[in-house]
N, C-alpha and C. Protein backbone atom coordinates (compact mmCIF):
# COMPACT_ATOMS: atom_id res chain seq x y z
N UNK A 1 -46.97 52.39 -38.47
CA UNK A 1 -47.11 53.53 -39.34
C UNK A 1 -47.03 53.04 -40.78
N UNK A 2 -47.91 53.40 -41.79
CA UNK A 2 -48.14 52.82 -42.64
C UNK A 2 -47.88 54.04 -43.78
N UNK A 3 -47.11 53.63 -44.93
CA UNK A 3 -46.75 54.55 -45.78
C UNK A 3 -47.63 54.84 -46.58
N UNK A 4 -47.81 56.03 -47.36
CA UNK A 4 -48.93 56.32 -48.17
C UNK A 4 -48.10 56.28 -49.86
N UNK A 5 -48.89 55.86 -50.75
CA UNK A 5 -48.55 55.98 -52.11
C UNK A 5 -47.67 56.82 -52.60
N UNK A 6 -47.80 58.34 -51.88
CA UNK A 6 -47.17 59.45 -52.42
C UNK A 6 -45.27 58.92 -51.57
N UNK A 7 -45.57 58.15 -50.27
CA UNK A 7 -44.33 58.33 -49.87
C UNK A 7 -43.84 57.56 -50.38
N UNK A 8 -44.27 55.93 -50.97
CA UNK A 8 -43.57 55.00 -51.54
C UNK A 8 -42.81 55.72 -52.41
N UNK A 9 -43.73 56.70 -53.55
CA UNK A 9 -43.11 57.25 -54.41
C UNK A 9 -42.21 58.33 -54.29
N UNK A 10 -42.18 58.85 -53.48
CA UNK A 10 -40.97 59.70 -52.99
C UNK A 10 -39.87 58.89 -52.48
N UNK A 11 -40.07 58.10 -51.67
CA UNK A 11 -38.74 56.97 -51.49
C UNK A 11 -38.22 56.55 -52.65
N UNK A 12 -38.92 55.84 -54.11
CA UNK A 12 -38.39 55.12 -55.34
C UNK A 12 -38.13 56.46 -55.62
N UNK A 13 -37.98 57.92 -55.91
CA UNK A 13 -37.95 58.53 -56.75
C UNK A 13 -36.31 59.14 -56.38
N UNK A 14 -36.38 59.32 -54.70
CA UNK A 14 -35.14 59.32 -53.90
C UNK A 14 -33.86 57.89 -54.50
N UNK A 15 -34.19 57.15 -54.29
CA UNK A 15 -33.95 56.20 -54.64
C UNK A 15 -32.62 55.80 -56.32
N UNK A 16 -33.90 56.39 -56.75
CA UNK A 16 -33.62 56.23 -58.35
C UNK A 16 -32.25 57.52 -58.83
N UNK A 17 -32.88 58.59 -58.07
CA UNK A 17 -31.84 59.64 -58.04
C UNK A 17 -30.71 58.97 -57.41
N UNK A 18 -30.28 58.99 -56.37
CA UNK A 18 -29.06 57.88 -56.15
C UNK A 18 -28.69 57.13 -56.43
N UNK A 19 -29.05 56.07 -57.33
CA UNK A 19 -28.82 55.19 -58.26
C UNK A 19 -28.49 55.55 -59.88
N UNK A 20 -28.61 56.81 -59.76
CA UNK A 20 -28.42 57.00 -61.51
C UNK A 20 -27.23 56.90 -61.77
N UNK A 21 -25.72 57.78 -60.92
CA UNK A 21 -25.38 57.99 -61.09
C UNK A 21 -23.92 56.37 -60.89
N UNK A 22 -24.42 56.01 -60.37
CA UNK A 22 -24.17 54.36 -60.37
C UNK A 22 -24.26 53.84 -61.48
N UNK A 23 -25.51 54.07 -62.16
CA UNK A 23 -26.01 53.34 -63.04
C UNK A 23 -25.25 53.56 -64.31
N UNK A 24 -24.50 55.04 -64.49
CA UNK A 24 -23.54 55.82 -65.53
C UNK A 24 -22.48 55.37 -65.73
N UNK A 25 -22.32 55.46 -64.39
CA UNK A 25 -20.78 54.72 -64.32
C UNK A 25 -20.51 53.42 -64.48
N UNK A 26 -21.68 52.72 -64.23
CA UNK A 26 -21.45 51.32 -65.06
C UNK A 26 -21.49 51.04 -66.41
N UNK A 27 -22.17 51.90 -67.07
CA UNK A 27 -22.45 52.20 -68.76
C UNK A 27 -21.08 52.39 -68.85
N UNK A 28 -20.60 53.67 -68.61
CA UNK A 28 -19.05 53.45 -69.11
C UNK A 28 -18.07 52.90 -68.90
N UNK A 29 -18.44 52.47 -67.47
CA UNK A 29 -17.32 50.97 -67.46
C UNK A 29 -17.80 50.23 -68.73
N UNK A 30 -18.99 49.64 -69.00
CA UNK A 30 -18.96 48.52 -69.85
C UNK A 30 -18.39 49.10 -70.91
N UNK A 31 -18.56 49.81 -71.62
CA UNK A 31 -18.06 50.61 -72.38
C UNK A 31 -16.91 50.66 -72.92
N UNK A 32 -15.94 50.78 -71.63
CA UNK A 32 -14.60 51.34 -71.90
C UNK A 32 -14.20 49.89 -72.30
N UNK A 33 -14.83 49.06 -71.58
CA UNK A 33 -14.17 47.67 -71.27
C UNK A 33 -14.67 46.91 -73.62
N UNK A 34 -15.58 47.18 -73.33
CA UNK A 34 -15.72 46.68 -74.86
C UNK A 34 -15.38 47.58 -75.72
N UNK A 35 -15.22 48.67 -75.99
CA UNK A 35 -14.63 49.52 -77.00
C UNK A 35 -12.71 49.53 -76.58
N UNK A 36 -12.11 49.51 -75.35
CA UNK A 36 -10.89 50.22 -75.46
C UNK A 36 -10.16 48.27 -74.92
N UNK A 37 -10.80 47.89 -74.01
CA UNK A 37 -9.64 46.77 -72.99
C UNK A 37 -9.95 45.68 -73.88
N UNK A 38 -11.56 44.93 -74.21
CA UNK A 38 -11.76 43.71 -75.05
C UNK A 38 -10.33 43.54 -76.43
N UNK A 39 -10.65 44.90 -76.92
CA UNK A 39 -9.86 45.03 -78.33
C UNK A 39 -8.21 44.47 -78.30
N UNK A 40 -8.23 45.58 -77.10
CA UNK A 40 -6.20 45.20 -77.13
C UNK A 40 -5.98 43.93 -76.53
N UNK A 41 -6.64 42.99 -75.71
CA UNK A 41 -6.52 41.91 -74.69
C UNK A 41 -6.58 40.85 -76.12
N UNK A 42 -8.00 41.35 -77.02
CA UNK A 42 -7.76 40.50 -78.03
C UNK A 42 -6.36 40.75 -78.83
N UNK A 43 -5.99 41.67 -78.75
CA UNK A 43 -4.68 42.18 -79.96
C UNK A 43 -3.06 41.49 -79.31
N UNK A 44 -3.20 41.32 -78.05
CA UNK A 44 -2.44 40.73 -77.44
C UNK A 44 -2.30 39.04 -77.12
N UNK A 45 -3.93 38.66 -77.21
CA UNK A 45 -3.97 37.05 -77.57
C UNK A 45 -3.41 36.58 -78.72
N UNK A 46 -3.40 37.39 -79.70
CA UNK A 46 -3.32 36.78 -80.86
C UNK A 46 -1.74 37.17 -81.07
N UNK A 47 -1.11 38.30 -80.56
CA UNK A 47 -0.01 38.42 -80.81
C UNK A 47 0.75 37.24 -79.96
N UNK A 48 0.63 37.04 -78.58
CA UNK A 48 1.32 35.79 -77.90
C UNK A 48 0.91 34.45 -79.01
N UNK A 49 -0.03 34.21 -79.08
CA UNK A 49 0.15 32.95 -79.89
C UNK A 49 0.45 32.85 -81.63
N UNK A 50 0.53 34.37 -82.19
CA UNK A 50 1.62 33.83 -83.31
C UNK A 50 2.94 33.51 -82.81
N UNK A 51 3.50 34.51 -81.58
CA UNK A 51 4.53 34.32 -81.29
C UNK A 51 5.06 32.86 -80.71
N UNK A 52 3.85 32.35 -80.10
CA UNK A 52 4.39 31.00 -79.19
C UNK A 52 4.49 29.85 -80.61
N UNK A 53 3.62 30.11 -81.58
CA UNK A 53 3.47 29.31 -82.80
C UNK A 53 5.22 29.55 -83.30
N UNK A 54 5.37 30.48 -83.53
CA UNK A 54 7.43 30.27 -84.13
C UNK A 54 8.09 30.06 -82.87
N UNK A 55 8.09 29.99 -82.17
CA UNK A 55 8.98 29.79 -80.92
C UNK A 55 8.59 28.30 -81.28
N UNK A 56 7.63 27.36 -81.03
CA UNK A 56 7.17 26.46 -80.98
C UNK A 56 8.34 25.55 -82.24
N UNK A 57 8.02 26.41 -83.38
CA UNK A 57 8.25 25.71 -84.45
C UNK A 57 9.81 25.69 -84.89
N UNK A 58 10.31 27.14 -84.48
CA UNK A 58 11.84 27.43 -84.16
C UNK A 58 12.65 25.98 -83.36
N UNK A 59 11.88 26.21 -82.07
CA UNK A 59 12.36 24.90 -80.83
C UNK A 59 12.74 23.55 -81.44
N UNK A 60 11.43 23.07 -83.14
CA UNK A 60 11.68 21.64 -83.65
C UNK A 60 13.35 22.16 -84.52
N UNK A 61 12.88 22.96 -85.23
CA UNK A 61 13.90 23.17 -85.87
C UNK A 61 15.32 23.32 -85.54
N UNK A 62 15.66 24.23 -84.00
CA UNK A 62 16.81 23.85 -83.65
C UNK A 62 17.21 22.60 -83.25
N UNK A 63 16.25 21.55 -83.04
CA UNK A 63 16.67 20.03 -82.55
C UNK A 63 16.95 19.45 -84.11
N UNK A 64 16.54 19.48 -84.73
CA UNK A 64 16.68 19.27 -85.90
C UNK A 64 17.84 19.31 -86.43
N UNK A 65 18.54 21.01 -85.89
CA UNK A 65 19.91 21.57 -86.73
C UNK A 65 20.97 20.75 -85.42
N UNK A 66 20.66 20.85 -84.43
CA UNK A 66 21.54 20.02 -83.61
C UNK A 66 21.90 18.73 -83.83
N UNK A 67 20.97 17.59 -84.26
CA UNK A 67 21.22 16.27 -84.52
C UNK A 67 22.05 16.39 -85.89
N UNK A 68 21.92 17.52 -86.35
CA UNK A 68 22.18 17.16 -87.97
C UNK A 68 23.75 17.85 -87.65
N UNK A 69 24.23 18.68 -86.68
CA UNK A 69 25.50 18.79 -86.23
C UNK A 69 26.73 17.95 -85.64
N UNK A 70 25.13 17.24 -84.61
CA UNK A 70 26.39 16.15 -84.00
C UNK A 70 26.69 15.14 -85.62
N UNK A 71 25.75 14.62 -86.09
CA UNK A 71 26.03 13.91 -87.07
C UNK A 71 27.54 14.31 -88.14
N UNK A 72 27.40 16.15 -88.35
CA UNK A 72 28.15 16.41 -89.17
C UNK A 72 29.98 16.06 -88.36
N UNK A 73 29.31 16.86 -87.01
CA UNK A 73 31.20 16.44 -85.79
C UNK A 73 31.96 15.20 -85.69
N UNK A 74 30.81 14.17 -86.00
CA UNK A 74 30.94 12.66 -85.80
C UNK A 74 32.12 12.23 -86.97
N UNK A 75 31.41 12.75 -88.63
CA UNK A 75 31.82 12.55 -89.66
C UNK A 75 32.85 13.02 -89.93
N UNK A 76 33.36 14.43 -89.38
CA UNK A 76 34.48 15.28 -89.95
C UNK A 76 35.60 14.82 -88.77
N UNK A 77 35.16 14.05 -87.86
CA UNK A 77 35.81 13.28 -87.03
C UNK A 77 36.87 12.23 -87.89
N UNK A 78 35.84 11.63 -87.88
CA UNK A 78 36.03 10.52 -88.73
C UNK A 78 37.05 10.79 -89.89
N UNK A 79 36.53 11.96 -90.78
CA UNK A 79 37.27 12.36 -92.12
C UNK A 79 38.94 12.38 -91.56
N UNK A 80 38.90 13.34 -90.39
CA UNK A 80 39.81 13.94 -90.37
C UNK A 80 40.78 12.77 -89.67
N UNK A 81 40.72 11.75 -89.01
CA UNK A 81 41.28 10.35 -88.34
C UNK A 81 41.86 9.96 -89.44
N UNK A 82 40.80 9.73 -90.61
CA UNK A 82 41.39 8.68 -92.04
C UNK A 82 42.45 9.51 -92.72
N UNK A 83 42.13 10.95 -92.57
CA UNK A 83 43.33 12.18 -93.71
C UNK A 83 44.62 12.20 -92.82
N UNK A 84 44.67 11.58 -91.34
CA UNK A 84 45.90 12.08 -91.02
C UNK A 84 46.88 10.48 -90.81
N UNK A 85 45.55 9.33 -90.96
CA UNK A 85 46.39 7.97 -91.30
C UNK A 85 46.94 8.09 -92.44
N UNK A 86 46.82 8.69 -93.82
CA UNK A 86 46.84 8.77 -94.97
C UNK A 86 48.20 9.66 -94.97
N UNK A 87 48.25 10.89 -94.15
CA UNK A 87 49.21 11.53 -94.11
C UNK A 87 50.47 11.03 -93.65
């Protein structure tokens, strides 16, 4: 059985009607996804990595204040050994 022109076109036209509404809902998926989710996902990249940038830079700095502690415990060690030979 062999289809005639008119039925091809009644099948694509069937077809297309069932597909539109597919086709909508993917528009506003893309949509939502580049106007509402792209934006904040970006707003949230950038917020984690200022944040990991001072955490990062915080982390040198407390090693920093630590060595420069033991150094100070070492000394007032020390001070305090010589002030009480003295005493």
């Amino acid at each position: 059985m062999a289809l005639s022109n008119e039925d091809l076109l009644a099948i694509s036209q069937l077809l297309d009607g069932k597909l539109q509404p597919l086709k909508n809902e993917l528009h506003e998926t893309k949509m939502l996804i580049e106007n509402d989710v792209l934006p904040r996902l970006n707003n949230l990249e950038s917020c984690y990595t200022s944040t990991y940038r001072r955490y990062a830079d915080g982390a040198e700095e407390i090693k920093s204040l630590k060595t420069d502690v033991e150094i100070l415990k070492k000394v007032v060690t020390e001070h305090s050994e010589k002030l009480q030979r003295l005493a």
